[in-house]
PDB file of N, CA and C in Angstrom:
ATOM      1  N   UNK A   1      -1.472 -14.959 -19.983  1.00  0.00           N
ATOM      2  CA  UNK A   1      -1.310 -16.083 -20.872  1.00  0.00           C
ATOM      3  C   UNK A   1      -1.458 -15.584 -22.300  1.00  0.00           C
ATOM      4  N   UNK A   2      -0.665 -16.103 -22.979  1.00  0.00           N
ATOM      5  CA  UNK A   2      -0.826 -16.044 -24.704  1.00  0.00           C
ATOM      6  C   UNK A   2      -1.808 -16.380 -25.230  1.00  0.00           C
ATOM      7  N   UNK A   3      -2.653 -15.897 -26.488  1.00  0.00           N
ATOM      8  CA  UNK A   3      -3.825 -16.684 -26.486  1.00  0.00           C
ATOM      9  C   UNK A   3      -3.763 -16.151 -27.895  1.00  0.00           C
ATOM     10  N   UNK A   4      -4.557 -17.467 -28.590  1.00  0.00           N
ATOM     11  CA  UNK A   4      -4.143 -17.300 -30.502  1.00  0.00           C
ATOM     12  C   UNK A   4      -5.129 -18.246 -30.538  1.00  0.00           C
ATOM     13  N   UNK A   5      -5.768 -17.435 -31.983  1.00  0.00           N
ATOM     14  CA  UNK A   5      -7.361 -18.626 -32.392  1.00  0.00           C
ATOM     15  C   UNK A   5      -6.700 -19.230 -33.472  1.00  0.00           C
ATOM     16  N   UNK A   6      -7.235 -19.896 -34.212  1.00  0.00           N
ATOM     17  CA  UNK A   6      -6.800 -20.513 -35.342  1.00  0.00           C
ATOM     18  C   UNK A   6      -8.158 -21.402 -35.465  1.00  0.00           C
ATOM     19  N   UNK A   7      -7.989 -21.788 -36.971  1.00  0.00           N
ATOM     20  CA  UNK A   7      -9.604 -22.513 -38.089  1.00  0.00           C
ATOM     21  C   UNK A   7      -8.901 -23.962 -37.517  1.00  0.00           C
ATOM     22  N   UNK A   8      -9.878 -24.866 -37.731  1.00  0.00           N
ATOM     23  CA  UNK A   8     -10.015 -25.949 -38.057  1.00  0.00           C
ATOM     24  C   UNK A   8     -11.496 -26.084 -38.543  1.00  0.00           C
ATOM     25  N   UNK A   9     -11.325 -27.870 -39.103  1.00  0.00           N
ATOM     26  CA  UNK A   9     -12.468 -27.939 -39.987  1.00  0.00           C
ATOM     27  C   UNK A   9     -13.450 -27.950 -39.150  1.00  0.00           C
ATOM     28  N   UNK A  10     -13.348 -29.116 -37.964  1.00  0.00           N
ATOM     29  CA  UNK A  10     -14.250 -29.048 -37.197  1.00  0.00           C
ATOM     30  C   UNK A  10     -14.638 -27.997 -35.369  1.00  0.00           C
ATOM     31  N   UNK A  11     -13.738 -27.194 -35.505  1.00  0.00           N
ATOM     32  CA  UNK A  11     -14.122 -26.118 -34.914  1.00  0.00           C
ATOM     33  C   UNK A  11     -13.450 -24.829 -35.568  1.00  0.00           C
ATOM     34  N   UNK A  12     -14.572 -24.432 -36.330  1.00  0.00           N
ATOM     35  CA  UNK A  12     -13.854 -22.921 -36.603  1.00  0.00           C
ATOM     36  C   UNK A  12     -12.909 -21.535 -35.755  1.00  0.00           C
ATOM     37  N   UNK A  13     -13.179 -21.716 -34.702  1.00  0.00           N
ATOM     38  CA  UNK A  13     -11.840 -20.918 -33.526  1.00  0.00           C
ATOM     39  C   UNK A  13     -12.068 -21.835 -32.334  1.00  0.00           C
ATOM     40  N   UNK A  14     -11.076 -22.463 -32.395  1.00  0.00           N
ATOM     41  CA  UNK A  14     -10.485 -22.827 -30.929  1.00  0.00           C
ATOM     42  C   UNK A  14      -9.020 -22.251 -30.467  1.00  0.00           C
ATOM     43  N   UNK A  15      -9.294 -22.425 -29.499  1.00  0.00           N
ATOM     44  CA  UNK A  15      -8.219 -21.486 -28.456  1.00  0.00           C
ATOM     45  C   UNK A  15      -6.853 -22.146 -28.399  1.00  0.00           C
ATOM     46  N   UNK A  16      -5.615 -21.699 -28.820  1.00  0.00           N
ATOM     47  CA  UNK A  16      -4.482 -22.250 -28.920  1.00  0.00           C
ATOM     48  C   UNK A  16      -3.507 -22.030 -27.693  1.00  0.00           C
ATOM     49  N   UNK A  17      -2.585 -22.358 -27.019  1.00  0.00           N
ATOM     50  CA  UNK A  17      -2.066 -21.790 -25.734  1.00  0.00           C
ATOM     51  C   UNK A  17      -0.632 -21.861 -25.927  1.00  0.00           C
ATOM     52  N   UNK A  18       0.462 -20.594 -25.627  1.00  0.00           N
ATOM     53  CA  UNK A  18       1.331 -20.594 -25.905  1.00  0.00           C
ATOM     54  C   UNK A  18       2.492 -20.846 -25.306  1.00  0.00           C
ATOM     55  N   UNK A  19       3.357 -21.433 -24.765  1.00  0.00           N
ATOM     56  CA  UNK A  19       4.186 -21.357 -23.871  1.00  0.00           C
ATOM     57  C   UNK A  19       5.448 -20.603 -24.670  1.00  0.00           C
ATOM     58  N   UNK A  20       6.347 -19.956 -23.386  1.00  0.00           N
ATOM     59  CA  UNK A  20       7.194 -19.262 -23.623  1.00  0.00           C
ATOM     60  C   UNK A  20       8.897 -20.288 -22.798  1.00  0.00           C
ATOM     61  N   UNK A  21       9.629 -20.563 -23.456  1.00  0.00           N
ATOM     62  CA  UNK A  21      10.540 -21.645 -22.369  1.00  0.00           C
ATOM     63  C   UNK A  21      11.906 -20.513 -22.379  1.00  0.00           C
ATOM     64  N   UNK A  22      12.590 -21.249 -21.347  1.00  0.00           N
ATOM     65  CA  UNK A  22      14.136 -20.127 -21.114  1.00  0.00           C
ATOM     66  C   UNK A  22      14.734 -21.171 -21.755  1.00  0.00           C
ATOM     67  N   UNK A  23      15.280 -22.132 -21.950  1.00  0.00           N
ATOM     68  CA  UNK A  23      16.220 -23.318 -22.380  1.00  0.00           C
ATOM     69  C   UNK A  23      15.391 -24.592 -23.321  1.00  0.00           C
ATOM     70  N   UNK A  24      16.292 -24.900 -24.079  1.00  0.00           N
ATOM     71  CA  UNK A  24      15.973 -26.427 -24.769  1.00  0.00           C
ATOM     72  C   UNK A  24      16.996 -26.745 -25.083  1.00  0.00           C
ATOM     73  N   UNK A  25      17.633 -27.986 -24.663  1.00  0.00           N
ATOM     74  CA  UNK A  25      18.499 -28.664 -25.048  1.00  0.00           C
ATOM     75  C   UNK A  25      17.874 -30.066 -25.363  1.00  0.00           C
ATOM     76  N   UNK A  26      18.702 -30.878 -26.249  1.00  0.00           N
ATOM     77  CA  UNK A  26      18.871 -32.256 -27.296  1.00  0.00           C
ATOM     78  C   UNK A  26      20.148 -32.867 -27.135  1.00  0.00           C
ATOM     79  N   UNK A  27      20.780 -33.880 -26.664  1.00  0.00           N
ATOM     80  CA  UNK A  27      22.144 -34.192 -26.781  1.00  0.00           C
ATOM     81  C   UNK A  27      22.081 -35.701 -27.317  1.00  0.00           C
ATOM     82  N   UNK A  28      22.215 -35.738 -28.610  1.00  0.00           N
ATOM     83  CA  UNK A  28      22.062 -36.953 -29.472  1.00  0.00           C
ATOM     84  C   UNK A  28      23.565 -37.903 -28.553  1.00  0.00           C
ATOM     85  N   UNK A  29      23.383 -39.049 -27.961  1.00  0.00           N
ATOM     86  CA  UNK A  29      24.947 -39.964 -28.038  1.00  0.00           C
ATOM     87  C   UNK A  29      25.464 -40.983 -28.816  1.00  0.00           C
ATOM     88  N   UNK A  30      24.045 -40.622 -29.968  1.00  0.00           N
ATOM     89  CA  UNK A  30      24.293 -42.059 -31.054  1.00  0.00           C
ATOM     90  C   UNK A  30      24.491 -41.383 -32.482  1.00  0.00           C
ATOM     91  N   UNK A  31      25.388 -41.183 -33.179  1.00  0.00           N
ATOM     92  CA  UNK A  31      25.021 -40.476 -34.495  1.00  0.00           C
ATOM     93  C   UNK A  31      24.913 -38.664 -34.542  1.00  0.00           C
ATOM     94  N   UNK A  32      25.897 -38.426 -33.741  1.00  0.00           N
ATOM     95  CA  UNK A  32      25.466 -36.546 -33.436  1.00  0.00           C
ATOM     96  C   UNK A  32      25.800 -36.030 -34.387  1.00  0.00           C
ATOM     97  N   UNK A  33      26.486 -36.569 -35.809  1.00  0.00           N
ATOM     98  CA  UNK A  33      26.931 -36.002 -37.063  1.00  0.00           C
ATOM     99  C   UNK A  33      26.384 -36.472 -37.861  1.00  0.00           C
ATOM    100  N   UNK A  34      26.508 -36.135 -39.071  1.00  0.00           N
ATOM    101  CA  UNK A  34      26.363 -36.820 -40.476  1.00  0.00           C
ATOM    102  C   UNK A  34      27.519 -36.805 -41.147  1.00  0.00           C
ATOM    103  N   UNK A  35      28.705 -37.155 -40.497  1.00  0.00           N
ATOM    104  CA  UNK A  35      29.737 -37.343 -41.199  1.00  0.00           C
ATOM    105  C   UNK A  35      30.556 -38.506 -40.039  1.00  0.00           C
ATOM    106  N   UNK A  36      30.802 -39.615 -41.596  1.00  0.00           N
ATOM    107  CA  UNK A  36      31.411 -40.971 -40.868  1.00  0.00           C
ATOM    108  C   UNK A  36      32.833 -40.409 -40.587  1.00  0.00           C
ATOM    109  N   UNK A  37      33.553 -40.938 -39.294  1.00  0.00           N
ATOM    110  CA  UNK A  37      33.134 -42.070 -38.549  1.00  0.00           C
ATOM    111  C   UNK A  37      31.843 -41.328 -37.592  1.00  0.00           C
ATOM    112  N   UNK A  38      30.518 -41.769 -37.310  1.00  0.00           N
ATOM    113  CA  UNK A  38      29.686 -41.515 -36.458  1.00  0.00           C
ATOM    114  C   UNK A  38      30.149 -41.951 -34.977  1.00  0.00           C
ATOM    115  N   UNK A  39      30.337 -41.083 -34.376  1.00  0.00           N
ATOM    116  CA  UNK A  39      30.454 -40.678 -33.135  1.00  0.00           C
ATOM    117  C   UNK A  39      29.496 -41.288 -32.166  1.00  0.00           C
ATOM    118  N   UNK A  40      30.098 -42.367 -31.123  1.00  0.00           N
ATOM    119  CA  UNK A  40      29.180 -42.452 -30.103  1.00  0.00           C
ATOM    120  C   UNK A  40      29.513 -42.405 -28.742  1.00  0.00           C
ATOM    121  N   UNK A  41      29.102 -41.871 -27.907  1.00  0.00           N
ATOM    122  CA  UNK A  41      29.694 -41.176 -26.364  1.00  0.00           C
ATOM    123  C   UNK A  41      29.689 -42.879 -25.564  1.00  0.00           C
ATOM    124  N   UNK A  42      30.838 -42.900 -25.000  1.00  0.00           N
ATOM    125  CA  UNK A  42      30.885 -44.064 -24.190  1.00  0.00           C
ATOM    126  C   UNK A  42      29.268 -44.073 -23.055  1.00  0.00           C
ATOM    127  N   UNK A  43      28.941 -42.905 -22.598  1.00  0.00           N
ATOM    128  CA  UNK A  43      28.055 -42.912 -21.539  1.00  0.00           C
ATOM    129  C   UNK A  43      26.695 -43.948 -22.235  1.00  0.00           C
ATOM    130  N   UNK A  44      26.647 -43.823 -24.008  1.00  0.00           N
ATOM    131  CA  UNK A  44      25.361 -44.870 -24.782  1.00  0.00           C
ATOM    132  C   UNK A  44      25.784 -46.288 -24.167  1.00  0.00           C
ATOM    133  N   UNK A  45      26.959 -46.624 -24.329  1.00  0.00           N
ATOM    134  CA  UNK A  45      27.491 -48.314 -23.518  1.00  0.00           C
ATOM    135  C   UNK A  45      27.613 -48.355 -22.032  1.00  0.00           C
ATOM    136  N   UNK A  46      27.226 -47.348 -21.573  1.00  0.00           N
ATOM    137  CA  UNK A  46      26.861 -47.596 -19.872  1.00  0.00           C
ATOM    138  C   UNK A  46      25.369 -48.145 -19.840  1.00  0.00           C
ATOM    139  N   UNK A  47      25.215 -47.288 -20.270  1.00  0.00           N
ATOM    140  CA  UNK A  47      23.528 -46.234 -19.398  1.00  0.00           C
ATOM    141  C   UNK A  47      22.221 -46.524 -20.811  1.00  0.00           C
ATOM    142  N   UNK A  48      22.635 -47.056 -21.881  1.00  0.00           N
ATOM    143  CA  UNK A  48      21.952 -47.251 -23.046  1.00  0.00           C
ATOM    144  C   UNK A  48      21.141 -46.018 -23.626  1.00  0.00           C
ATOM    145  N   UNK A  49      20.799 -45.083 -22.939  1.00  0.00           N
ATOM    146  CA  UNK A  49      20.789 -43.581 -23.099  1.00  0.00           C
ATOM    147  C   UNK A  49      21.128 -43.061 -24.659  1.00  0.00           C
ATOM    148  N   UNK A  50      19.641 -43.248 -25.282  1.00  0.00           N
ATOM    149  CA  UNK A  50      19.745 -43.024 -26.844  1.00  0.00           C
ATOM    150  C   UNK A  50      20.034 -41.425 -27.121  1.00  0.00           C
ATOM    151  N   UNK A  51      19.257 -40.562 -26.337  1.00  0.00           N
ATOM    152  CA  UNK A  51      19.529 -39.219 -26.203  1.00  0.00           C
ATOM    153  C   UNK A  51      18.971 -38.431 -24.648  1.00  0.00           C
ATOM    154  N   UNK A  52      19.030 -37.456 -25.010  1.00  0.00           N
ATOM    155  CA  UNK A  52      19.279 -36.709 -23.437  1.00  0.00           C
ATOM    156  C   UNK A  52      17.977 -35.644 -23.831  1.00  0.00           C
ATOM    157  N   UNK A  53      17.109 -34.892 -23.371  1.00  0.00           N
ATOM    158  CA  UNK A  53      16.561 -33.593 -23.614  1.00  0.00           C
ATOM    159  C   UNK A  53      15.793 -33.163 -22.139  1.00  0.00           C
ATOM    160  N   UNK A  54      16.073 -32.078 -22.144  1.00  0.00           N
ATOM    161  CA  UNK A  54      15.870 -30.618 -21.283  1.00  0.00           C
ATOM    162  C   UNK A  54      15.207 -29.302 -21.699  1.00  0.00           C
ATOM    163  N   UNK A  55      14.159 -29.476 -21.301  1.00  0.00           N
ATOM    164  CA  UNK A  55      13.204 -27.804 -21.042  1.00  0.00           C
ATOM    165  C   UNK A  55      13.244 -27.392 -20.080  1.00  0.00           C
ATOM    166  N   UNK A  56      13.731 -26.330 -19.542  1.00  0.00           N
ATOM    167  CA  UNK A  56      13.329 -25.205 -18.736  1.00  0.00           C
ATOM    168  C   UNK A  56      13.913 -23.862 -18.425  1.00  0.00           C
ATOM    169  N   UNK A  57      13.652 -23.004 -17.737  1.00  0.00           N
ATOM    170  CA  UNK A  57      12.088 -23.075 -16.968  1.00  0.00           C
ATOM    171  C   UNK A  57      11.508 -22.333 -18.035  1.00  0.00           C
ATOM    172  N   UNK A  58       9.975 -22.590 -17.567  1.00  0.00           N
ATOM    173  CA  UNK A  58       8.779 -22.216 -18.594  1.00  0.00           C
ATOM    174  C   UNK A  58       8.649 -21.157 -18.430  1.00  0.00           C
ATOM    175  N   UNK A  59       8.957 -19.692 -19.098  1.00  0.00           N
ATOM    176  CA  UNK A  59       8.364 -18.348 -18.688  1.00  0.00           C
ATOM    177  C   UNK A  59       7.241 -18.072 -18.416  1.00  0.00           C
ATOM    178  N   UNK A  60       6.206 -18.427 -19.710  1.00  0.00           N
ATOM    179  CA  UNK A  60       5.391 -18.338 -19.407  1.00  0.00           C
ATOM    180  C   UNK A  60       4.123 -19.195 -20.179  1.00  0.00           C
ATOM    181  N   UNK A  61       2.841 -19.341 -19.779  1.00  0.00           N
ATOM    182  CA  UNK A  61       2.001 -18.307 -19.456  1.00  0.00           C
ATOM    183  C   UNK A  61       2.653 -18.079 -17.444  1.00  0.00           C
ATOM    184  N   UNK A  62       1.696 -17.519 -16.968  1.00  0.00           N
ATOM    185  CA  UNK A  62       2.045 -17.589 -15.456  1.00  0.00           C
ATOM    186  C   UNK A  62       1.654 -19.115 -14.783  1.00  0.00           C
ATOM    187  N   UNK A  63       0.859 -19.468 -15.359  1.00  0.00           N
ATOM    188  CA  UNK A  63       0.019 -20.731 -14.457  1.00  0.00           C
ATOM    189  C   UNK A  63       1.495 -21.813 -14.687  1.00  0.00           C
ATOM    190  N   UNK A  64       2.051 -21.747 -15.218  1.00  0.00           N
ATOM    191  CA  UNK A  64       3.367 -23.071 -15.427  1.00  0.00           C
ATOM    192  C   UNK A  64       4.413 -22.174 -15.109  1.00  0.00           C
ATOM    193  N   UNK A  65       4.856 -21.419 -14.868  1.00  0.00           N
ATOM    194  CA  UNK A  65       5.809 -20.515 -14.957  1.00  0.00           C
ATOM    195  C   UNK A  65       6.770 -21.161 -13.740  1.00  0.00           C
ATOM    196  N   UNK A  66       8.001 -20.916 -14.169  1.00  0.00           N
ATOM    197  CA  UNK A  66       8.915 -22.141 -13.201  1.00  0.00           C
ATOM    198  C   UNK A  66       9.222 -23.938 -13.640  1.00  0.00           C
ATOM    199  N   UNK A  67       8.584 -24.391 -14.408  1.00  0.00           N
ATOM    200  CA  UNK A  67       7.782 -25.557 -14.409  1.00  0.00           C
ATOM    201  C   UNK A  67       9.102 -26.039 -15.208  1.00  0.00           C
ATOM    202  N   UNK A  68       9.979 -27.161 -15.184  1.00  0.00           N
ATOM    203  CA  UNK A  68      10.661 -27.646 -16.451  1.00  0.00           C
ATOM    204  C   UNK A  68      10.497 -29.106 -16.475  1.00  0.00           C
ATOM    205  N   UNK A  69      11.378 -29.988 -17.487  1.00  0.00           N
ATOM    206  CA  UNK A  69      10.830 -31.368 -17.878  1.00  0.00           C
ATOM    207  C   UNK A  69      12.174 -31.839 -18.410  1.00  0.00           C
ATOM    208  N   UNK A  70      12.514 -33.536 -18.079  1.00  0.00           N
ATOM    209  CA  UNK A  70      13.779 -33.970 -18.179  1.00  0.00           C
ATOM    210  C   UNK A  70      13.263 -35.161 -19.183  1.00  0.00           C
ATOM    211  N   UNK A  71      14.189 -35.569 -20.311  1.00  0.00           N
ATOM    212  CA  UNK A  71      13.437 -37.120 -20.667  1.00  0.00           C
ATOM    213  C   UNK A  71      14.617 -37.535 -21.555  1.00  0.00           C
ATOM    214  N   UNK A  72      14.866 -39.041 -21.100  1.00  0.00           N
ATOM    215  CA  UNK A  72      15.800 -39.939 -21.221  1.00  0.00           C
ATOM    216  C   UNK A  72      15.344 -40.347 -22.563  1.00  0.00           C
ATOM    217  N   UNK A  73      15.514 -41.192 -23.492  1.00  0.00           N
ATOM    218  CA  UNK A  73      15.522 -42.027 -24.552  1.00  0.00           C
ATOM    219  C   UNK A  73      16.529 -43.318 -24.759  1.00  0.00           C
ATOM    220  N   UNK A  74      15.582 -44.404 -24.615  1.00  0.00           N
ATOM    221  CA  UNK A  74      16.435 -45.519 -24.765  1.00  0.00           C
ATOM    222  C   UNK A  74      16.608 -46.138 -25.631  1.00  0.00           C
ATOM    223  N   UNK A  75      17.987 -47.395 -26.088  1.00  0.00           N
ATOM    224  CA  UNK A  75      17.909 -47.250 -27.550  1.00  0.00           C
ATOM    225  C   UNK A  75      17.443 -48.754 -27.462  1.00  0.00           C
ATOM    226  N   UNK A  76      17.206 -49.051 -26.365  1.00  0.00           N
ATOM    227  CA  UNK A  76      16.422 -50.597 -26.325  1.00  0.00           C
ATOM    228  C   UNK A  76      14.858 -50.423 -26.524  1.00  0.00           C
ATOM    229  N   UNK A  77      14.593 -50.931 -27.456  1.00  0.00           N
ATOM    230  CA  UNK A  77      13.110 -50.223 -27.837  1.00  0.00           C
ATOM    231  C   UNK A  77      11.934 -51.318 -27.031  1.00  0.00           C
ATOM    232  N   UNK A  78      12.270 -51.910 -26.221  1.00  0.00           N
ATOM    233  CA  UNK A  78      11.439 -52.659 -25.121  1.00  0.00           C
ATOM    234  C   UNK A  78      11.233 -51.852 -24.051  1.00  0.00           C
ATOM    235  N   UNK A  79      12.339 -50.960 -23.533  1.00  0.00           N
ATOM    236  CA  UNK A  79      12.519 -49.409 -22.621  1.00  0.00           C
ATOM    237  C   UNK A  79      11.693 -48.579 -22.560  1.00  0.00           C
ATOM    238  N   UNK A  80      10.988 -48.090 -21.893  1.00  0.00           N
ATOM    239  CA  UNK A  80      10.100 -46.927 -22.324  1.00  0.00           C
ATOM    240  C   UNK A  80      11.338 -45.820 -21.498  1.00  0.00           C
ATOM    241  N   UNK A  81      10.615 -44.117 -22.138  1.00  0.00           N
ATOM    242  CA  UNK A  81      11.587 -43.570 -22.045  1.00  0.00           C
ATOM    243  C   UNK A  81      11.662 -43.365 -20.246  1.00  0.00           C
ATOM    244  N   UNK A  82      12.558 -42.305 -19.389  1.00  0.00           N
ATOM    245  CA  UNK A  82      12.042 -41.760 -18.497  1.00  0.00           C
ATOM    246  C   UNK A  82      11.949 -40.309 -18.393  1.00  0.00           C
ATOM    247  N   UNK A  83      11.000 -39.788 -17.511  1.00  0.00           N
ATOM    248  CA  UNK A  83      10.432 -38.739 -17.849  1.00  0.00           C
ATOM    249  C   UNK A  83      10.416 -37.884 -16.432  1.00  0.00           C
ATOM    250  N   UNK A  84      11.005 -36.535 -16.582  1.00  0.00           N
ATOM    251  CA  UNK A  84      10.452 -35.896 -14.804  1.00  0.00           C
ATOM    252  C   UNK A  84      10.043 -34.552 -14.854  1.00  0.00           C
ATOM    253  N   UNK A  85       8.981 -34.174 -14.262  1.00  0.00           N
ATOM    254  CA  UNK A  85       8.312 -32.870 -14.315  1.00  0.00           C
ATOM    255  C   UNK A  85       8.699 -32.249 -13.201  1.00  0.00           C
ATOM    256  N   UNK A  86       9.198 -31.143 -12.827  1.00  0.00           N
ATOM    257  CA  UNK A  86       9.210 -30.106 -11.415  1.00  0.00           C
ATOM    258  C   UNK A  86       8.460 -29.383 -11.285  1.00  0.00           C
ATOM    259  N   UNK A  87       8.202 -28.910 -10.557  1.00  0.00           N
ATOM    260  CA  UNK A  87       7.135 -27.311 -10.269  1.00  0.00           C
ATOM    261  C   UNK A  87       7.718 -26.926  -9.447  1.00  0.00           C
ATOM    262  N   UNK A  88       8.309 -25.467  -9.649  1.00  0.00           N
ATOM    263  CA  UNK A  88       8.768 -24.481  -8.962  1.00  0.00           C
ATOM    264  C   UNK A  88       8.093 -24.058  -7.744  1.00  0.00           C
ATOM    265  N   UNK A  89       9.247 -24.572  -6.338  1.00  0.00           N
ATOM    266  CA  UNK A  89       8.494 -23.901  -5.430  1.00  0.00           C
ATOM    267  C   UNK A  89       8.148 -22.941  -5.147  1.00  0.00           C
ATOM    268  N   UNK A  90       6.687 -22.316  -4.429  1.00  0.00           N
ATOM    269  CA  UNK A  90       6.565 -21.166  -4.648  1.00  0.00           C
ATOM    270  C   UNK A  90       6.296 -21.039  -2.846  1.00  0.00           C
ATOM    271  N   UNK A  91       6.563 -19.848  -2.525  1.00  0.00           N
ATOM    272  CA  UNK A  91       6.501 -19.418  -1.073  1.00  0.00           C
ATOM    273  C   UNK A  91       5.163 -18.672  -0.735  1.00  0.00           C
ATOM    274  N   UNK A  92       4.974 -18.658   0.555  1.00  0.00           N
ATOM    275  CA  UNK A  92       3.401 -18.495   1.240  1.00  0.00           C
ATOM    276  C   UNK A  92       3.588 -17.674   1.302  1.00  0.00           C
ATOM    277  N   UNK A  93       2.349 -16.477   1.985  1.00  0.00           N
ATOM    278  CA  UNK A  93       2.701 -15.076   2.357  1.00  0.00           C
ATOM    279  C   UNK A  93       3.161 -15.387   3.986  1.00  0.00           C
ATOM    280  N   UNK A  94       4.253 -14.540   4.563  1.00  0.00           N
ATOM    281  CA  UNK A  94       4.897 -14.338   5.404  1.00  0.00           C
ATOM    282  C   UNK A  94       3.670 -13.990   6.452  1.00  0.00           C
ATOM    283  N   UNK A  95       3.917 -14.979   7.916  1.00  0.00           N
ATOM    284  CA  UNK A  95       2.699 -14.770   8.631  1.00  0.00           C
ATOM    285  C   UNK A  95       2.839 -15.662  10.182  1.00  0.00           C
TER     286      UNK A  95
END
């Protein structure tokens, strides 16, 4: 595992933890430019799907390693988002 101290006021070294990821993706479907006409993907008038984002897999430290995370954004702000964690299966010793 990565490991980095750093100050604060009220603890002078606490332990920071680093993750290492293989992928990140963002896929805005409302506004993906700053240049009009702003662009919006028919899939926002299905699915209301404000944006899209993707982590994985986690290199490291080892203890998450495999591990990635999916999360929806809705543009109905009554919506909460949705969210999904995996953990990489891992195999037994042969026996």
């Amino acid at each position: 595992m990565l490991i980095g101290f750093t100050k604060s006021l009220n603890n002078p070294y606490r332990e920071v933890d680093f993750t290492l990821v293989g992928h990140y993706m963002i896929y805005n479907e409302v506004g993906r430019t700053e240049v009009d006409p702003m662009p919006i993907d028919p899939d926002f008038k299905i699915t209301g799907r404000y944006f899209l984002m993707a982590l994985h897999p986690v290199l490291a430290s080892a203890a998450v390693r495999g591990e990635g995370l999916i999360r929806y954004r809705y543009g109905d702000p009554v919506k909460g988002d949705d969210f999904w964690l995996w953990n990489r299966v891992r195999a037994g010793p042969a026996g």
